[in-house]
PDB file of N, CA and C in Angstrom:
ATOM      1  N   UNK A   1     -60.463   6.780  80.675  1.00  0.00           N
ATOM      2  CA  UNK A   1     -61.197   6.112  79.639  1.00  0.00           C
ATOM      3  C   UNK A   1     -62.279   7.040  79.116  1.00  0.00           C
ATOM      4  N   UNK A   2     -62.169   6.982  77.794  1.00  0.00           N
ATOM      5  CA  UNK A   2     -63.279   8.376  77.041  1.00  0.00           C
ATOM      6  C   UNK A   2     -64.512   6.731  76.364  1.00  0.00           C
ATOM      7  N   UNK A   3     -65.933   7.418  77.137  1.00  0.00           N
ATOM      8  CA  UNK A   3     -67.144   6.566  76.087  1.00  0.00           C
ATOM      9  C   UNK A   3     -67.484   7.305  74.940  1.00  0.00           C
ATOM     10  N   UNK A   4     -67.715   6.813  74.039  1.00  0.00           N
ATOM     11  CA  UNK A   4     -68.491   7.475  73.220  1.00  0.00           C
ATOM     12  C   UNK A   4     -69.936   6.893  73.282  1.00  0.00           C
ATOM     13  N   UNK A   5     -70.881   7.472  72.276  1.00  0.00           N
ATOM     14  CA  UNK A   5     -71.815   7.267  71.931  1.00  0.00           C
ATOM     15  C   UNK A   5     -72.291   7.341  71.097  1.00  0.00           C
ATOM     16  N   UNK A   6     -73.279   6.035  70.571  1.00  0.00           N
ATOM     17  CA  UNK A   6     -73.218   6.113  68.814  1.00  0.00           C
ATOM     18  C   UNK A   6     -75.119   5.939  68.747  1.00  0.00           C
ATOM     19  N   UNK A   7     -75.325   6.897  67.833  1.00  0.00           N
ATOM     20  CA  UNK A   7     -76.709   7.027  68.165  1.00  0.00           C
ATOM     21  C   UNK A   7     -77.248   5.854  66.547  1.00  0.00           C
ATOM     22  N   UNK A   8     -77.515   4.944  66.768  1.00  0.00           N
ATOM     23  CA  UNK A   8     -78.037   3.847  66.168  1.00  0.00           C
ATOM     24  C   UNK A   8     -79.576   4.013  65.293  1.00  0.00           C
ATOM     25  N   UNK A   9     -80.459   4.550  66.419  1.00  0.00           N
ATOM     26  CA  UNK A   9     -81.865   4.491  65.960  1.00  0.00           C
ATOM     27  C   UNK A   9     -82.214   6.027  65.918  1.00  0.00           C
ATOM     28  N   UNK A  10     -82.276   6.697  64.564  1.00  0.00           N
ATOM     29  CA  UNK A  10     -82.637   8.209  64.024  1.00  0.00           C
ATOM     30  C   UNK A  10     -84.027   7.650  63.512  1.00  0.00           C
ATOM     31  N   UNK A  11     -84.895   8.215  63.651  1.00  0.00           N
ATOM     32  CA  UNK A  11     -86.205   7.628  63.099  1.00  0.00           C
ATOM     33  C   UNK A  11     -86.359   8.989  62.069  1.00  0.00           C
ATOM     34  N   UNK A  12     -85.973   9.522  60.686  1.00  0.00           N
ATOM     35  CA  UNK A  12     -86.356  10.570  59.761  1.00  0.00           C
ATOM     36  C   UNK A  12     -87.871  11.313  60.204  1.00  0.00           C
ATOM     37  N   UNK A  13     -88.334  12.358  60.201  1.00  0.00           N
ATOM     38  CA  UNK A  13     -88.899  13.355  60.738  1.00  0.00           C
ATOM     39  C   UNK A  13     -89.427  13.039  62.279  1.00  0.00           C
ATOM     40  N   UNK A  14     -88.595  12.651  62.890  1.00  0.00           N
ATOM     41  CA  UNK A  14     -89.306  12.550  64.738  1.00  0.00           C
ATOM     42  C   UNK A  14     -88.291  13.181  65.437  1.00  0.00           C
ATOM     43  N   UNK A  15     -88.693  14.338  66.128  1.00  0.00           N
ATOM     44  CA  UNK A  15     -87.765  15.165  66.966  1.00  0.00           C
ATOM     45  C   UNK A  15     -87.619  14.211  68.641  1.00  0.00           C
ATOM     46  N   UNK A  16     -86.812  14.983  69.222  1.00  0.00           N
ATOM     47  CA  UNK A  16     -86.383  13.962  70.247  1.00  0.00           C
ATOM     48  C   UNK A  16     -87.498  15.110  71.298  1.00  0.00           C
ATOM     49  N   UNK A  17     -87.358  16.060  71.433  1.00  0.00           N
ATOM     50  CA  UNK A  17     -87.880  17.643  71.989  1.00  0.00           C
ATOM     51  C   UNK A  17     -89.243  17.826  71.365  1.00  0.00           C
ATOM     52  N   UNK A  18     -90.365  18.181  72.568  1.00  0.00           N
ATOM     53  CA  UNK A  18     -91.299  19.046  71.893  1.00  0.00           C
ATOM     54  C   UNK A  18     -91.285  20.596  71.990  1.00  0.00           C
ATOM     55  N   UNK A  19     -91.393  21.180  70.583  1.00  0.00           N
ATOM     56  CA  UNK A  19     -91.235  22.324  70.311  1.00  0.00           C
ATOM     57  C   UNK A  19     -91.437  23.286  71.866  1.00  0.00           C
ATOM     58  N   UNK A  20     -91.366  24.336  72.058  1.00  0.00           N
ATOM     59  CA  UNK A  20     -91.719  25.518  72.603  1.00  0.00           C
ATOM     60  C   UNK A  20     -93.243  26.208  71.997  1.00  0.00           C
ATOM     61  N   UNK A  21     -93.668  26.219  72.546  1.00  0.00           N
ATOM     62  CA  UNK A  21     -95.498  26.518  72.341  1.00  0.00           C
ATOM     63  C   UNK A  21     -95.500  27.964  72.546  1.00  0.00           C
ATOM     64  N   UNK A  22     -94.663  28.300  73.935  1.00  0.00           N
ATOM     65  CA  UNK A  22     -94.555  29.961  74.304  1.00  0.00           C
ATOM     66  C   UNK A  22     -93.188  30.246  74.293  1.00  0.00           C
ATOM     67  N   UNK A  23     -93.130  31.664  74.399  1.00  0.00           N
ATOM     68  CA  UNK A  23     -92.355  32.508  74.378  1.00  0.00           C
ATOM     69  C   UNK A  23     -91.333  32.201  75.694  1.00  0.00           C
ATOM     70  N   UNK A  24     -90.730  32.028  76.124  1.00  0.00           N
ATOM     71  CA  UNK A  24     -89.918  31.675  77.602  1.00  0.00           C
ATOM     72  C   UNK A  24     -89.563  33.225  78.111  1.00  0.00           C
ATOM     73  N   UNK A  25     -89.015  33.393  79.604  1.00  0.00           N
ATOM     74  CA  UNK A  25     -88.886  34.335  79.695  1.00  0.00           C
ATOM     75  C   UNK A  25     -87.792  34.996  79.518  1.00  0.00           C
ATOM     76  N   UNK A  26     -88.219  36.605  78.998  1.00  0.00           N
ATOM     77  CA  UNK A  26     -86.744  37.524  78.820  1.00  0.00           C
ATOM     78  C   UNK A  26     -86.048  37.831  80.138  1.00  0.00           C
ATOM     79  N   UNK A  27     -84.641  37.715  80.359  1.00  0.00           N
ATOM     80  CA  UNK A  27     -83.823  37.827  81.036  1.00  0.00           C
ATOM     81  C   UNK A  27     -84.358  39.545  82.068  1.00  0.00           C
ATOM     82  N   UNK A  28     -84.981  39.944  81.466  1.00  0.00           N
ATOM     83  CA  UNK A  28     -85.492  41.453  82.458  1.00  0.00           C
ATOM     84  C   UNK A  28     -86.313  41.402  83.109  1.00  0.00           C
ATOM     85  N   UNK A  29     -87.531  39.849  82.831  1.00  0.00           N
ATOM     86  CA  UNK A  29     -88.739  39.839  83.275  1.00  0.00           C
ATOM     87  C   UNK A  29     -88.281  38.590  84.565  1.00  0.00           C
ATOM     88  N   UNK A  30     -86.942  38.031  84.323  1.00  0.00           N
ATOM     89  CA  UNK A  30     -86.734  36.635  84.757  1.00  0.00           C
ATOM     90  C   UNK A  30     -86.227  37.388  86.247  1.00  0.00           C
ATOM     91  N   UNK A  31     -85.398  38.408  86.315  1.00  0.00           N
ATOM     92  CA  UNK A  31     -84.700  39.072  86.872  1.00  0.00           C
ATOM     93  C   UNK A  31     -85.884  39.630  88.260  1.00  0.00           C
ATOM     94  N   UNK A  32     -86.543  40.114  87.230  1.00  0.00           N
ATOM     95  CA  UNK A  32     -88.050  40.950  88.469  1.00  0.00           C
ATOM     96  C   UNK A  32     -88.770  40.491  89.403  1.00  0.00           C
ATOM     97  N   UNK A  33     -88.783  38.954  88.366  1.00  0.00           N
ATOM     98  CA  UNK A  33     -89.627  37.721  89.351  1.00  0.00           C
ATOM     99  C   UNK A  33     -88.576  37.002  89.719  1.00  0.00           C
ATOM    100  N   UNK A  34     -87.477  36.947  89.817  1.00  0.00           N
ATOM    101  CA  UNK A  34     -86.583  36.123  91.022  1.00  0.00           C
ATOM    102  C   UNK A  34     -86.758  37.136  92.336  1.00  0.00           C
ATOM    103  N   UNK A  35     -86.600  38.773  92.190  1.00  0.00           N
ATOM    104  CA  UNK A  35     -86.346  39.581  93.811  1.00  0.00           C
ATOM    105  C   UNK A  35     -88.196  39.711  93.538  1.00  0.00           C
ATOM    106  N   UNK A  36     -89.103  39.401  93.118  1.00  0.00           N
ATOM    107  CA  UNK A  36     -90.115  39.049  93.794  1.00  0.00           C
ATOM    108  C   UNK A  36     -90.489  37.348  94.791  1.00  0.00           C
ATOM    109  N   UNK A  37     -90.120  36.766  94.080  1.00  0.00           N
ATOM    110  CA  UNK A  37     -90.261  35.457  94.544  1.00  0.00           C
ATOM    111  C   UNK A  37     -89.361  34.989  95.493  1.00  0.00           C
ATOM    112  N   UNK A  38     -88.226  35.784  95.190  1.00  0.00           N
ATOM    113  CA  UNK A  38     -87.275  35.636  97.139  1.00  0.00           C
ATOM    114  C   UNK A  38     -87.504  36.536  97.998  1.00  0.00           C
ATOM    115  N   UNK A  39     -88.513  37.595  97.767  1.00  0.00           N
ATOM    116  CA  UNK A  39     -89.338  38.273  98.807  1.00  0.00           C
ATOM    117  C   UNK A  39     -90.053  37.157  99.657  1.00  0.00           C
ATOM    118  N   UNK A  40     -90.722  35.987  98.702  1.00  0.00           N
ATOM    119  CA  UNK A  40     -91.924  34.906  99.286  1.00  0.00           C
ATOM    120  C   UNK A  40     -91.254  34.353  99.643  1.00  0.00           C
ATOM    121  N   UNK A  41     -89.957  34.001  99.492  1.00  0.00           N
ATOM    122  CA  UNK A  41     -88.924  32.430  99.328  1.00  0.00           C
ATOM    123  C   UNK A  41     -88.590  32.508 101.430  1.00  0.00           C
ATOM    124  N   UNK A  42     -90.085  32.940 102.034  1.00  0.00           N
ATOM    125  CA  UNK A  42     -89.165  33.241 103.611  1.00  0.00           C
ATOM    126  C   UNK A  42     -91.084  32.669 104.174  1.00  0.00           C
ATOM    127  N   UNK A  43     -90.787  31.899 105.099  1.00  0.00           N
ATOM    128  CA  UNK A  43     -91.639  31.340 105.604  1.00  0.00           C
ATOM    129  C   UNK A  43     -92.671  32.346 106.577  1.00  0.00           C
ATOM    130  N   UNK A  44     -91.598  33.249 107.621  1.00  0.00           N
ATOM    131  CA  UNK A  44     -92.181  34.244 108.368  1.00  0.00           C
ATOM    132  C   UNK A  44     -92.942  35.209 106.932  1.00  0.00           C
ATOM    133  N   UNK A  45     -92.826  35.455 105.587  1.00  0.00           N
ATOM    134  CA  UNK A  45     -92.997  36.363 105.234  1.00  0.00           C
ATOM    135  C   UNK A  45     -94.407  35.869 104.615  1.00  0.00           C
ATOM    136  N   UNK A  46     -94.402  34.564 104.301  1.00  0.00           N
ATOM    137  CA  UNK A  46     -95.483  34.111 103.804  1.00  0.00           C
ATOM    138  C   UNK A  46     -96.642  33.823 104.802  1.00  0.00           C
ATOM    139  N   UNK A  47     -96.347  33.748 106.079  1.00  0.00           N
ATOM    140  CA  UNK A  47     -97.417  33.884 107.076  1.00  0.00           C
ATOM    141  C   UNK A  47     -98.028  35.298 107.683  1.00  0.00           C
ATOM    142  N   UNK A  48     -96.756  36.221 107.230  1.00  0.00           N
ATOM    143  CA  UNK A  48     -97.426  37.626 107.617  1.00  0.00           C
ATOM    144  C   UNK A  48     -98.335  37.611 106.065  1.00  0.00           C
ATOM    145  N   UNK A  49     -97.837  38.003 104.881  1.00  0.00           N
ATOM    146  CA  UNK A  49     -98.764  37.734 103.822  1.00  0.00           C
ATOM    147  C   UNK A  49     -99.743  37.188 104.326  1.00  0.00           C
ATOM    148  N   UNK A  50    -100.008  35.617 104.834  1.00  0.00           N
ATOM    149  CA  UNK A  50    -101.201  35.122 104.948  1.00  0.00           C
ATOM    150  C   UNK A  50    -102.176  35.708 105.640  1.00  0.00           C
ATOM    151  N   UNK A  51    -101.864  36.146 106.786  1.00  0.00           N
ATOM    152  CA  UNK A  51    -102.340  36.744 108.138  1.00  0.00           C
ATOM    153  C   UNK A  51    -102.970  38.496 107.408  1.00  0.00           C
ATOM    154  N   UNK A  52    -102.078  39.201 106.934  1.00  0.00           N
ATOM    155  CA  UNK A  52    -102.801  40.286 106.288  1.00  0.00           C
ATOM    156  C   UNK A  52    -103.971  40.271 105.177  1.00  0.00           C
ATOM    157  N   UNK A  53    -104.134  39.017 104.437  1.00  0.00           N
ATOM    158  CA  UNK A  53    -104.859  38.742 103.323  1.00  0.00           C
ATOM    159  C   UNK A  53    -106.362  37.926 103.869  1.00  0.00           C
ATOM    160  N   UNK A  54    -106.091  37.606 105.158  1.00  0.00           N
ATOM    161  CA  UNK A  54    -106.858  37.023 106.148  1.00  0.00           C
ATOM    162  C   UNK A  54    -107.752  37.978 106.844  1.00  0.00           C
ATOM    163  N   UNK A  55    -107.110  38.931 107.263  1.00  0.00           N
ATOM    164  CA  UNK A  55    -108.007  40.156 108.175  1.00  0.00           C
ATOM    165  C   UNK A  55    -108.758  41.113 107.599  1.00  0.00           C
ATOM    166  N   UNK A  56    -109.936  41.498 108.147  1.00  0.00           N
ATOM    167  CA  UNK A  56    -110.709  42.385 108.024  1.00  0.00           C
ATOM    168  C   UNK A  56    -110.361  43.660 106.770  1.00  0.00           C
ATOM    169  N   UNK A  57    -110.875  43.128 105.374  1.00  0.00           N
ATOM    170  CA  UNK A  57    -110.271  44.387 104.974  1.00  0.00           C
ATOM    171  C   UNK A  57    -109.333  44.285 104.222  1.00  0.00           C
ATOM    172  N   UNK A  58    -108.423  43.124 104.132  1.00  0.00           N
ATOM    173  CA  UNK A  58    -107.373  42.867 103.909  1.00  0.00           C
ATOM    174  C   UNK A  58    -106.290  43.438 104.627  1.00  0.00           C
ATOM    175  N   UNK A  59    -106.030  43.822 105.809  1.00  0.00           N
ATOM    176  CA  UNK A  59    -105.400  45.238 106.261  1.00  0.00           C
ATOM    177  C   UNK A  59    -104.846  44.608 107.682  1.00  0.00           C
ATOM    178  N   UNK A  60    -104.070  44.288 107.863  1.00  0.00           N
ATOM    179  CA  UNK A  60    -104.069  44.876 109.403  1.00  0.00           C
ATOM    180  C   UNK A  60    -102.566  45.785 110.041  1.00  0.00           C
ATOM    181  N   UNK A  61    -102.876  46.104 111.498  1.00  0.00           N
ATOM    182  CA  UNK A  61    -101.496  46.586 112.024  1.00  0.00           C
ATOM    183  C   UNK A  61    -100.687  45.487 112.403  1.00  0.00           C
ATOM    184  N   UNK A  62     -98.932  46.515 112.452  1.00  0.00           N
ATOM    185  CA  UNK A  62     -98.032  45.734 113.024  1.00  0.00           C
ATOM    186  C   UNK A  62     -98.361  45.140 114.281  1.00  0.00           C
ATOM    187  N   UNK A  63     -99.250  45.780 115.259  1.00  0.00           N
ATOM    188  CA  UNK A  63     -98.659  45.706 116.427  1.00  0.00           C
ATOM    189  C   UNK A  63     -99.923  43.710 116.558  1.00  0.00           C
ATOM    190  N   UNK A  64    -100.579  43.957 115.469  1.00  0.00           N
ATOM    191  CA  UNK A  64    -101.605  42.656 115.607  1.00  0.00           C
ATOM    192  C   UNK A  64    -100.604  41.447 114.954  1.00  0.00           C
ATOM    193  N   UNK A  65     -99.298  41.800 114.296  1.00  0.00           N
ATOM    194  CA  UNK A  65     -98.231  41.139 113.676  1.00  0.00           C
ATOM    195  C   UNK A  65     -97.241  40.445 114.298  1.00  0.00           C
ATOM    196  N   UNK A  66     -97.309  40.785 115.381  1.00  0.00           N
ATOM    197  CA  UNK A  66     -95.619  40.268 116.189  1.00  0.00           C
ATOM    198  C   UNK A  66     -96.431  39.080 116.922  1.00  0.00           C
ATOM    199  N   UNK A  67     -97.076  38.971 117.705  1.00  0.00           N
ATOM    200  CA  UNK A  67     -97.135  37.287 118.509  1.00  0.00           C
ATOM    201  C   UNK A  67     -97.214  36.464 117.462  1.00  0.00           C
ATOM    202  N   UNK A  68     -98.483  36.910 116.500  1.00  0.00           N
ATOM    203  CA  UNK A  68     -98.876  35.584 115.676  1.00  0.00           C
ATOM    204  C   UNK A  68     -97.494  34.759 114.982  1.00  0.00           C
ATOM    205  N   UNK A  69     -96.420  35.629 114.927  1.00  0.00           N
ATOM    206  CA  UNK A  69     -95.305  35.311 113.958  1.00  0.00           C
ATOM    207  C   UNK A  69     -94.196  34.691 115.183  1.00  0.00           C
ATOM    208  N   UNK A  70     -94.086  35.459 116.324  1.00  0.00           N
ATOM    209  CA  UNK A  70     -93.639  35.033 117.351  1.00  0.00           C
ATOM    210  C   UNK A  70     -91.894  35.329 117.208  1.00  0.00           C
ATOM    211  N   UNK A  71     -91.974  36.754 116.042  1.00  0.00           N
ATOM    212  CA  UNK A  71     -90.815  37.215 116.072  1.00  0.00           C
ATOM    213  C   UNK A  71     -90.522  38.716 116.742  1.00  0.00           C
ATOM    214  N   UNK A  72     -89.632  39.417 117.330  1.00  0.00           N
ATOM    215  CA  UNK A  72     -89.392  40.498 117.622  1.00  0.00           C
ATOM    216  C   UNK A  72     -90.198  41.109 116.658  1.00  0.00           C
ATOM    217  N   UNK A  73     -90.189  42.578 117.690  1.00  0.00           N
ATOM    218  CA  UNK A  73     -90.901  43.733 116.047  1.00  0.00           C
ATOM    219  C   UNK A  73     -89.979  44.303 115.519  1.00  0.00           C
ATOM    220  N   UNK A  74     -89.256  44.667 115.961  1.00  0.00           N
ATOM    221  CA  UNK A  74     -88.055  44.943 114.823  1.00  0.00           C
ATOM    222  C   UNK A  74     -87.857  44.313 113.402  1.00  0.00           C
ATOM    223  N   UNK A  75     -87.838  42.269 113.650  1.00  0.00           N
ATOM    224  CA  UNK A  75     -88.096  41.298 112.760  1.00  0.00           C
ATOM    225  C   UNK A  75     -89.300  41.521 111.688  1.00  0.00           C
ATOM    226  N   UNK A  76     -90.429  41.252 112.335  1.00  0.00           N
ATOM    227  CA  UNK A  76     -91.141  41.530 111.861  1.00  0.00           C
ATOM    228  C   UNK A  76     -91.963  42.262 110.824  1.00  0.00           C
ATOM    229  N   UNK A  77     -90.812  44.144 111.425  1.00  0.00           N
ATOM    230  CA  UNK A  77     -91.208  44.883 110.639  1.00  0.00           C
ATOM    231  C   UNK A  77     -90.308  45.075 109.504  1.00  0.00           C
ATOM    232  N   UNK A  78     -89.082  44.393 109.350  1.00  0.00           N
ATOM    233  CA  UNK A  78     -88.399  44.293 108.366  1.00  0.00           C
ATOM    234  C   UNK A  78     -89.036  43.239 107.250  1.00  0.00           C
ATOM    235  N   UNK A  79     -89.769  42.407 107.531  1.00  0.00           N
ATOM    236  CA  UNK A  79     -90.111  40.952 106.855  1.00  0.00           C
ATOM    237  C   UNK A  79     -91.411  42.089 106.148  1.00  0.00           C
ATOM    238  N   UNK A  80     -92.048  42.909 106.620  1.00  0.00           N
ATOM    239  CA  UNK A  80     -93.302  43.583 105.723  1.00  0.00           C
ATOM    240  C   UNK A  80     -92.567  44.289 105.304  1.00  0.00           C
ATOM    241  N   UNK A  81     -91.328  45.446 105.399  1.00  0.00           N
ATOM    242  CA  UNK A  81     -90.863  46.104 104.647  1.00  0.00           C
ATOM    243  C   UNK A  81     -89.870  45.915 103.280  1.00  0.00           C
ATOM    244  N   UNK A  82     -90.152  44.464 103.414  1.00  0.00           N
ATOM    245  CA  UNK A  82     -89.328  43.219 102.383  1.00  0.00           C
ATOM    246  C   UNK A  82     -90.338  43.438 101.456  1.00  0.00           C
ATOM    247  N   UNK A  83     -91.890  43.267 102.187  1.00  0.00           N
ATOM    248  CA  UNK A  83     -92.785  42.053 100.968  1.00  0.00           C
ATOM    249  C   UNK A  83     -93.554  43.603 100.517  1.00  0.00           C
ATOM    250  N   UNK A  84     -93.844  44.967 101.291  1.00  0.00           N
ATOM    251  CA  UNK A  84     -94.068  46.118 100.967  1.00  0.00           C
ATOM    252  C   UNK A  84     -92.967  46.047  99.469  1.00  0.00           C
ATOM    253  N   UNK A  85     -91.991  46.499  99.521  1.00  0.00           N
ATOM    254  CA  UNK A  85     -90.712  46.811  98.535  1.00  0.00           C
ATOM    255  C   UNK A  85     -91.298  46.126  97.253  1.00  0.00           C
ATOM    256  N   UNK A  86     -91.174  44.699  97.550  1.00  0.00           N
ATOM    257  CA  UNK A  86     -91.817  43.900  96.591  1.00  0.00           C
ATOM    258  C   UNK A  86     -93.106  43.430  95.840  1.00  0.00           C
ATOM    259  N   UNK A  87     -93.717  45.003  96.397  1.00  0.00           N
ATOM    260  CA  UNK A  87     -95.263  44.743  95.609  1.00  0.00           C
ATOM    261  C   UNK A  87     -96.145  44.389  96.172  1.00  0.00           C
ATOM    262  N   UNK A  88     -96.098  43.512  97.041  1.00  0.00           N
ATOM    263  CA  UNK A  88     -97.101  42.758  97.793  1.00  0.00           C
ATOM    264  C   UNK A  88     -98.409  43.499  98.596  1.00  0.00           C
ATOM    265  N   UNK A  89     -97.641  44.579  99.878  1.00  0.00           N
ATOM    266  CA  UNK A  89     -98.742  45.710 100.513  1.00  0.00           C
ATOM    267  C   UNK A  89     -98.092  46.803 100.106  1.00  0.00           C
ATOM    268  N   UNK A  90     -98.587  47.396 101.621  1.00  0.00           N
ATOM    269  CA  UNK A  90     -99.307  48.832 100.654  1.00  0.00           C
ATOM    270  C   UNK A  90     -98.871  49.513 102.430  1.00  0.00           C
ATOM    271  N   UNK A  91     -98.299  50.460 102.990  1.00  0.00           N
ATOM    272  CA  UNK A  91     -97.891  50.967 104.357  1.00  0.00           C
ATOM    273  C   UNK A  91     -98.558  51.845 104.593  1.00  0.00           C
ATOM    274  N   UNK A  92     -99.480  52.343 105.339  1.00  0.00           N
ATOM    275  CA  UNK A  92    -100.102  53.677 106.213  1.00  0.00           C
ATOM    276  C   UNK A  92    -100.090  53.741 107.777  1.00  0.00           C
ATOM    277  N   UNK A  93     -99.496  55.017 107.993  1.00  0.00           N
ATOM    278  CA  UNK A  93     -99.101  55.299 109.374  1.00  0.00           C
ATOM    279  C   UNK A  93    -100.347  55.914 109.840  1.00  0.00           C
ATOM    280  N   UNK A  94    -101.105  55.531 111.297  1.00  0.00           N
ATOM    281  CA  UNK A  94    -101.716  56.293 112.048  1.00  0.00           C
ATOM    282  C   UNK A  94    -101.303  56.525 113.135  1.00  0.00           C
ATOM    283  N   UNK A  95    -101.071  57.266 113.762  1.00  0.00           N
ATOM    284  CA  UNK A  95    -100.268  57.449 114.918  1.00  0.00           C
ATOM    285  C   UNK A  95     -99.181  57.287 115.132  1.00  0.00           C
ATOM    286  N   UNK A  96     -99.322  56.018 115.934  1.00  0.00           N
ATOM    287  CA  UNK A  96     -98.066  55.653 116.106  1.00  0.00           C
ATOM    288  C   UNK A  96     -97.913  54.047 115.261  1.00  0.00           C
ATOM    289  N   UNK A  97     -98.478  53.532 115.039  1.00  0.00           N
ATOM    290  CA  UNK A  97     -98.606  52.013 114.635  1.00  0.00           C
ATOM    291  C   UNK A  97     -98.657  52.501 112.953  1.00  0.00           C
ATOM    292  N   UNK A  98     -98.362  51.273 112.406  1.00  0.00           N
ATOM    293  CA  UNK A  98     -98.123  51.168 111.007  1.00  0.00           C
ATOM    294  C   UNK A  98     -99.385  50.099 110.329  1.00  0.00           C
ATOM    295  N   UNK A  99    -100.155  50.179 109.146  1.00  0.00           N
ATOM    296  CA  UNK A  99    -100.931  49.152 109.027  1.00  0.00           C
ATOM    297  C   UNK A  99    -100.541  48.956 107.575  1.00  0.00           C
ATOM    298  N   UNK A 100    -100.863  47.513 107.226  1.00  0.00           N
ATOM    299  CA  UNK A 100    -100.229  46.943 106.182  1.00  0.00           C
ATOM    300  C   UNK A 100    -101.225  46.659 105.152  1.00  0.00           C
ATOM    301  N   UNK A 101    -101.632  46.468 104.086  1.00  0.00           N
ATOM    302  CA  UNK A 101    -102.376  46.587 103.239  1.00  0.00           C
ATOM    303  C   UNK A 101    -102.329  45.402 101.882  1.00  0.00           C
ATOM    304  N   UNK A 102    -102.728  44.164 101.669  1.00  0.00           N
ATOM    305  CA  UNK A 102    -102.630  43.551 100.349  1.00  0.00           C
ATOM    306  C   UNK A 102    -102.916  44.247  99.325  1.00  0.00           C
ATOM    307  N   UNK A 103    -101.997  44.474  98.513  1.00  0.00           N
ATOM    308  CA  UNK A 103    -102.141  44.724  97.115  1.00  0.00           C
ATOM    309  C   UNK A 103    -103.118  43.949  96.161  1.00  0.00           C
ATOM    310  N   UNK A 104    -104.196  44.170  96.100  1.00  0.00           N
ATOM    311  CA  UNK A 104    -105.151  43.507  95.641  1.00  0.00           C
ATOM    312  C   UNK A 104    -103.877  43.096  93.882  1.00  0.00           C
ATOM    313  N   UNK A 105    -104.602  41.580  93.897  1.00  0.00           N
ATOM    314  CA  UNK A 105    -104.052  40.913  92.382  1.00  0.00           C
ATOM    315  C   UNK A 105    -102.471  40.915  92.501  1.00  0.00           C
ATOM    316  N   UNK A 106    -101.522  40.997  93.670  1.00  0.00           N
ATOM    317  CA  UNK A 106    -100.239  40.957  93.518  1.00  0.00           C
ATOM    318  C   UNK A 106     -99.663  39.695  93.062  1.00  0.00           C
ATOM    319  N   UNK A 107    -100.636  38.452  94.011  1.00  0.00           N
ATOM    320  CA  UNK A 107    -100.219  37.451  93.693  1.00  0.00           C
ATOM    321  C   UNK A 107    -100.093  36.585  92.416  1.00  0.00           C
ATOM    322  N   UNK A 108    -101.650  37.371  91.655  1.00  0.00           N
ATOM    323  CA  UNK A 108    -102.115  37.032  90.426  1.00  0.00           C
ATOM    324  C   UNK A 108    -101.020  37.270  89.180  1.00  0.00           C
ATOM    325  N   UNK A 109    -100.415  38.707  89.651  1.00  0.00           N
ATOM    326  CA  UNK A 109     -98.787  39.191  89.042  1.00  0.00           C
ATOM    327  C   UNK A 109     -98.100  38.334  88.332  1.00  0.00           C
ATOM    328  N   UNK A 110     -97.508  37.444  89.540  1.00  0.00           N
ATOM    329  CA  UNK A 110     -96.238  36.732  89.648  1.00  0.00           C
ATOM    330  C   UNK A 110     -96.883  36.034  88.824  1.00  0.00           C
ATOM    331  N   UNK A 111     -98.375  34.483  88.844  1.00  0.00           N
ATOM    332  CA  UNK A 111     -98.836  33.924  88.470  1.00  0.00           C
ATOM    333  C   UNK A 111     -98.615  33.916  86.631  1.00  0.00           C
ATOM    334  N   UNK A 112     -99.236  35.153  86.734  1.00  0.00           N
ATOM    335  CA  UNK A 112     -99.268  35.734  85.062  1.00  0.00           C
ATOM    336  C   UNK A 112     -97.986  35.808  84.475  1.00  0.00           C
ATOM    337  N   UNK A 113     -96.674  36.483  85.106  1.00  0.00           N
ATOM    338  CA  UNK A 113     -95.411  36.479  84.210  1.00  0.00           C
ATOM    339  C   UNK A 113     -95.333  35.193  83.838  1.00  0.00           C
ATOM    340  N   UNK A 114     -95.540  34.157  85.121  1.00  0.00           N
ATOM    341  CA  UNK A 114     -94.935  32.800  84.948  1.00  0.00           C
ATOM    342  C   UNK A 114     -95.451  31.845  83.430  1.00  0.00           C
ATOM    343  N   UNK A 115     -96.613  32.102  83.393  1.00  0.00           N
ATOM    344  CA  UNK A 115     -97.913  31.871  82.420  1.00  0.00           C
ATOM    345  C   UNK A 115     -98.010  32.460  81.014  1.00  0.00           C
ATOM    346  N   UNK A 116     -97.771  33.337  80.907  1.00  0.00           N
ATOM    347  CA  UNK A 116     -98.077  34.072  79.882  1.00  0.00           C
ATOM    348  C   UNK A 116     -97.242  34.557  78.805  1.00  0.00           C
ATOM    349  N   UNK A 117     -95.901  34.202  79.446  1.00  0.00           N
ATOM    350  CA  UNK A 117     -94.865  34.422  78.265  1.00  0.00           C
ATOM    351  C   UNK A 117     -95.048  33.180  76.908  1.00  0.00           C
TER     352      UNK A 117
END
């Protein structure tokens, strides 16, 4: 059985849609902020984020990284070398330990593509 539908009430100049105010986003910018935002789209990754944006400095080491998360370091250090890739920190080796760094305004980034188109 096929319904149709018969549109009865057209009211002459009243759109059904309100216009577009902004620009939406271009498919290159849409693209950048999806493998940024499935960098965040990970719970462990958003608590190491939290935990680095939290400490002294904004900064801390791996090795201050693994209980709080309560994942292997191996884990761990893949989940910063995710959110590193993606803008987020910033990596410096001393020794032997690795320390992680917020990208001051990264978050503000994402915020702004979303906003501003």
């Amino acid at each position: 059985m096929v319904a149709t539908l018969e549109v009865t009430d057209v009211t002459p100049g009243v759109t059904c849609c309100a216009p577009l105010v902004k620009k939406p986003l271009e498919q290159t910018d849409a693209e950048r902020l999806a493998v940024t935002l499935k960098a965040l789209a990970d719970p462990a990754r958003l608590r190491l984020l939290s935990i680095v944006a939290s400490s002294a400095g904004q900064e801390a080491c791996v090795c201050d990284l693994i209980d709080p998360i309560g994942l292997s370091q191996p884990t761990v250090s893949h989940h910063l070398k995710v959110l590193t890739e993606a803008g987020f920190l910033t990596r410096s080796k001393r020794g032997t330990w690795a320390y992680y760094r917020l990208i001051p305004k990264a978050l503000e980034q994402v915020s702004e593509l979303l906003t501003s188109a």
